[in-house]
C-alpha atoms as a PDB file:
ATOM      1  CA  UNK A   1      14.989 -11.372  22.485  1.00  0.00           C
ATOM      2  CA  UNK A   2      11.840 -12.995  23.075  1.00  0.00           C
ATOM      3  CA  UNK A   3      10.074 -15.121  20.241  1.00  0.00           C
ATOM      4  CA  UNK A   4       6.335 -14.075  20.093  1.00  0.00           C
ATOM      5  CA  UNK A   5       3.603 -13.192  17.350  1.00  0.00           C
ATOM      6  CA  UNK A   6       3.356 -10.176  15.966  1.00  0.00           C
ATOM      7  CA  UNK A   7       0.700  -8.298  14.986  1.00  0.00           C
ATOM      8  CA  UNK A   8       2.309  -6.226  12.003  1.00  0.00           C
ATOM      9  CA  UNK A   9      -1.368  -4.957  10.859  1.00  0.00           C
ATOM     10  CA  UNK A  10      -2.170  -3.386  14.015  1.00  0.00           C
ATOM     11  CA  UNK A  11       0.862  -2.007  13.625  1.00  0.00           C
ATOM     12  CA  UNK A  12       2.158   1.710  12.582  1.00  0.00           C
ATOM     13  CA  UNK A  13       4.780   1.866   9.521  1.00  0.00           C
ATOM     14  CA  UNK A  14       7.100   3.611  11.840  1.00  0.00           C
ATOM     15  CA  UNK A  15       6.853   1.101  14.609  1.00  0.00           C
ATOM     16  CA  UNK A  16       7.124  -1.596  11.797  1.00  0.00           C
ATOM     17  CA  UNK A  17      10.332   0.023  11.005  1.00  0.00           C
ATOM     18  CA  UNK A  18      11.499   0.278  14.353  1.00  0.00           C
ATOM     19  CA  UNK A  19      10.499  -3.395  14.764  1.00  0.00           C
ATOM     20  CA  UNK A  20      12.829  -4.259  11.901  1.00  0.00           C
ATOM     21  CA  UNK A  21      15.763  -1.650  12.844  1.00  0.00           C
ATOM     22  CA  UNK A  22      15.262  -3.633  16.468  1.00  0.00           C
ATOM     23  CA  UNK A  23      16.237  -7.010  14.562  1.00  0.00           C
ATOM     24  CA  UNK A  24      18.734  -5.634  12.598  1.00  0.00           C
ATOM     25  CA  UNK A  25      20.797  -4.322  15.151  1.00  0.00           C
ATOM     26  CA  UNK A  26      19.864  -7.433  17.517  1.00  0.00           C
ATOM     27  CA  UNK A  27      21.490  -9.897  14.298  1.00  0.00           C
ATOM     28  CA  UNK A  28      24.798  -7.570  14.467  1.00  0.00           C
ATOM     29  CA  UNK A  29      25.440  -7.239  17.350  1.00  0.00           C
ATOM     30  CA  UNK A  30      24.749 -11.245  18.205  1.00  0.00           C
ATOM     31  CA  UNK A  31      27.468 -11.726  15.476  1.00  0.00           C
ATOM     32  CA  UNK A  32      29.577  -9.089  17.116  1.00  0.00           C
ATOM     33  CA  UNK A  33      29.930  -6.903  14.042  1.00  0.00           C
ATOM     34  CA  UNK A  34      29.903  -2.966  14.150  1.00  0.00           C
ATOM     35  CA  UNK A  35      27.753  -0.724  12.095  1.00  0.00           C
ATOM     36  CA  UNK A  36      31.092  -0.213   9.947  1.00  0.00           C
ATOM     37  CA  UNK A  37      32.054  -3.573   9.082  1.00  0.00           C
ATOM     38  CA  UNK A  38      28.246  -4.636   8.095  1.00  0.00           C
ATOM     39  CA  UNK A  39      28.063  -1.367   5.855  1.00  0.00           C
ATOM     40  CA  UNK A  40      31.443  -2.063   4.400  1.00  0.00           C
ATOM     41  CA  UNK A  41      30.617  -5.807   3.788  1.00  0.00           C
ATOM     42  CA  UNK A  42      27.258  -4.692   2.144  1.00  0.00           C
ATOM     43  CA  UNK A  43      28.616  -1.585   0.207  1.00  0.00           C
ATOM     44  CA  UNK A  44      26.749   1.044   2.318  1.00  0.00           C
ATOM     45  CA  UNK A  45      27.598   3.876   3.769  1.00  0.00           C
ATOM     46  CA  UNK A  46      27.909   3.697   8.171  1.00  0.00           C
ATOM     47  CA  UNK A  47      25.170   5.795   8.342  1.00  0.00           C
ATOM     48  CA  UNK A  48      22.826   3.958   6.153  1.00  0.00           C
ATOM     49  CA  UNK A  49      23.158   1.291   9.057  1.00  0.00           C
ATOM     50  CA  UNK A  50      22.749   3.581  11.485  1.00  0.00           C
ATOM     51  CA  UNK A  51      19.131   4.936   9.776  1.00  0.00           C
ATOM     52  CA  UNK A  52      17.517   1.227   9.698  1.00  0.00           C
ATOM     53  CA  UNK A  53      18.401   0.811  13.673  1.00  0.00           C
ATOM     54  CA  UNK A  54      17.146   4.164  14.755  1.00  0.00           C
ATOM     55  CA  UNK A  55      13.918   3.131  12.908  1.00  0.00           C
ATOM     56  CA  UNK A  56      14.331   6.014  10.166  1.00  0.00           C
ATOM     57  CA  UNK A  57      13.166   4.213   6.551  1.00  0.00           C
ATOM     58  CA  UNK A  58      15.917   3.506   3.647  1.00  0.00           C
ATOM     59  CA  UNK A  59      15.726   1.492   0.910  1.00  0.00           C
ATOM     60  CA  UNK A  60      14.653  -1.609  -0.279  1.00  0.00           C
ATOM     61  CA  UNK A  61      18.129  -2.411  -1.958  1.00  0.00           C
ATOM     62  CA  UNK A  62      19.630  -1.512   0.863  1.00  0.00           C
ATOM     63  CA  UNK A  63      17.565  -3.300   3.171  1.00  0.00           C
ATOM     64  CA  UNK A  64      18.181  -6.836   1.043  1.00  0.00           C
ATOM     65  CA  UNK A  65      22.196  -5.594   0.562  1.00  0.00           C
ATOM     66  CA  UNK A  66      22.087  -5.629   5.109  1.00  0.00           C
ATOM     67  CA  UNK A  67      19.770  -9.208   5.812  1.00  0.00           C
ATOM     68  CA  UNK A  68      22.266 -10.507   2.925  1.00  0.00           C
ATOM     69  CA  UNK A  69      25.393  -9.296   4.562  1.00  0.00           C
ATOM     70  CA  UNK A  70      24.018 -10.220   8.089  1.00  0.00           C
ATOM     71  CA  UNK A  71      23.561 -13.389   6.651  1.00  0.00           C
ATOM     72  CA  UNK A  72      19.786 -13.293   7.095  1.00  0.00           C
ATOM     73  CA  UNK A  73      17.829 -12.946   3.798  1.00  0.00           C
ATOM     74  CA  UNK A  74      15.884 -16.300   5.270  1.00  0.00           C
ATOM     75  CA  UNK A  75      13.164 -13.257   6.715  1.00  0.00           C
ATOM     76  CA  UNK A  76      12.089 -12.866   3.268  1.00  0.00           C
ATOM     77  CA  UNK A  77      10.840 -16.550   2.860  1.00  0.00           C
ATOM     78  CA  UNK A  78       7.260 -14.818   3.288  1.00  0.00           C
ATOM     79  CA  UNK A  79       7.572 -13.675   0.008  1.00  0.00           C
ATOM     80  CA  UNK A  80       8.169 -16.471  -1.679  1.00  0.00           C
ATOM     81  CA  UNK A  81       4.918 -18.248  -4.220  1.00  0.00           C
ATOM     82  CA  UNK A  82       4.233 -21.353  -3.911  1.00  0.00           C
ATOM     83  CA  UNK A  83       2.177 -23.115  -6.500  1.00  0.00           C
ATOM     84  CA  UNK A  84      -0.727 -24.300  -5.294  1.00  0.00           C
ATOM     85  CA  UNK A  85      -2.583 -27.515  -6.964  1.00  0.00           C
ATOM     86  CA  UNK A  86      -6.359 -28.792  -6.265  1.00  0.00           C
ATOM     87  CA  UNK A  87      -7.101 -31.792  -5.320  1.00  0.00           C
ATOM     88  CA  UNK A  88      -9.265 -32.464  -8.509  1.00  0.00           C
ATOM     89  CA  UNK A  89      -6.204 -31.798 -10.575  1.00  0.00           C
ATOM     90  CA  UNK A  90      -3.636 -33.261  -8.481  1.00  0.00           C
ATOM     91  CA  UNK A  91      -6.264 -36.472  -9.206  1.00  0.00           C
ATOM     92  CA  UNK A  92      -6.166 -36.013 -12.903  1.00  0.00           C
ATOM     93  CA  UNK A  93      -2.339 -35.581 -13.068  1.00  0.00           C
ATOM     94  CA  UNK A  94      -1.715 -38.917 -10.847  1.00  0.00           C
ATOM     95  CA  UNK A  95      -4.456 -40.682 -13.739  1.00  0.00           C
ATOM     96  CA  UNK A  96      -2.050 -39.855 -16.422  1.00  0.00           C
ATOM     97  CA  UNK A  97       1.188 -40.940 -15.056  1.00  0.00           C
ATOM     98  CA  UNK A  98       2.734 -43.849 -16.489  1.00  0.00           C
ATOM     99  CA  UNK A  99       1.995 -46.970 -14.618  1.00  0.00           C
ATOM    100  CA  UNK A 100       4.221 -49.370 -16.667  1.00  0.00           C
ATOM    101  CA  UNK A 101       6.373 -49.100 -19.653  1.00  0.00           C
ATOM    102  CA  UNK A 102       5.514 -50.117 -23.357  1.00  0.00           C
ATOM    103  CA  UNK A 103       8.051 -51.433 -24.949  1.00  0.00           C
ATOM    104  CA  UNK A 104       9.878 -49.661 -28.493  1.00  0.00           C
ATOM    105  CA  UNK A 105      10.427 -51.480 -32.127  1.00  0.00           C
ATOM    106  CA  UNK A 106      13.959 -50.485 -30.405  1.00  0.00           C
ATOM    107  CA  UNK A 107      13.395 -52.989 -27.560  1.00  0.00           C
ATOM    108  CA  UNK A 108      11.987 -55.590 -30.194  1.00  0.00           C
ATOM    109  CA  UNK A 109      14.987 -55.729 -32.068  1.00  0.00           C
ATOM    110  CA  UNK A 110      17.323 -56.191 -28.905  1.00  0.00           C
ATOM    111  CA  UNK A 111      14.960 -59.108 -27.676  1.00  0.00           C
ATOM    112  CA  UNK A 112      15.370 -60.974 -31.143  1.00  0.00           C
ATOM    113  CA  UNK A 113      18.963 -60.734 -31.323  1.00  0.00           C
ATOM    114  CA  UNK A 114      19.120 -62.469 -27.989  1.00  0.00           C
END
């Protein structure tokens, strides 16, 4: 299966579907598993498994329980927030780290009694 960029807004819901049916089936049967064993592993019925490859839609659930099962939930990384921080705070933060440390009443006492 070739590795090239897609363009998913140009794209139809159903052939987005089909695209991700395509994948699906391309994962199991790389692993050499059978619509049955991936639907029992991920507590779906065969057909359910059958749907997503055909390109017919089915749920989200049971979309994550198959890329979980398949061992493949990494496609949903795109998801994922990350926290962006500007450089102007990023600046402030690194002003008020600690640059050495001050030393206790705690510390004072152990110093005397040496």
């Amino acid at each position: 299966m070739e590795n090239y960029d897609t363009n998913w807004t140009a794209m139809s819901n159903k052939a987005i579907i089909d695209s991700m049916g395509a994948y699906i089936k391309h994962q199991r049967l790389a692993q050499n598993r059978t619509q049955a064993k991936v639907a029992e592993d991920a507590g779906l019925n065969r057909s359910t498994i059958s749907q997503i490859e055909k390109g017919e839609s089915i749920s989200l659930i049971s979309l994550i329980q198959i890329l979980r099962t398949l061992n493949i939930l990494h496609v949903l990384n795109q998801f994922k927030i990350e926290q962006e921080i500007s450089p102007l705070e990023l600046a402030k933060l690194e002003k008020k780290k600690r640059l050495r440390a001050k030393s206790s009443k705690n510390d004072q006492q152990y110093e005397s009694e040496w």
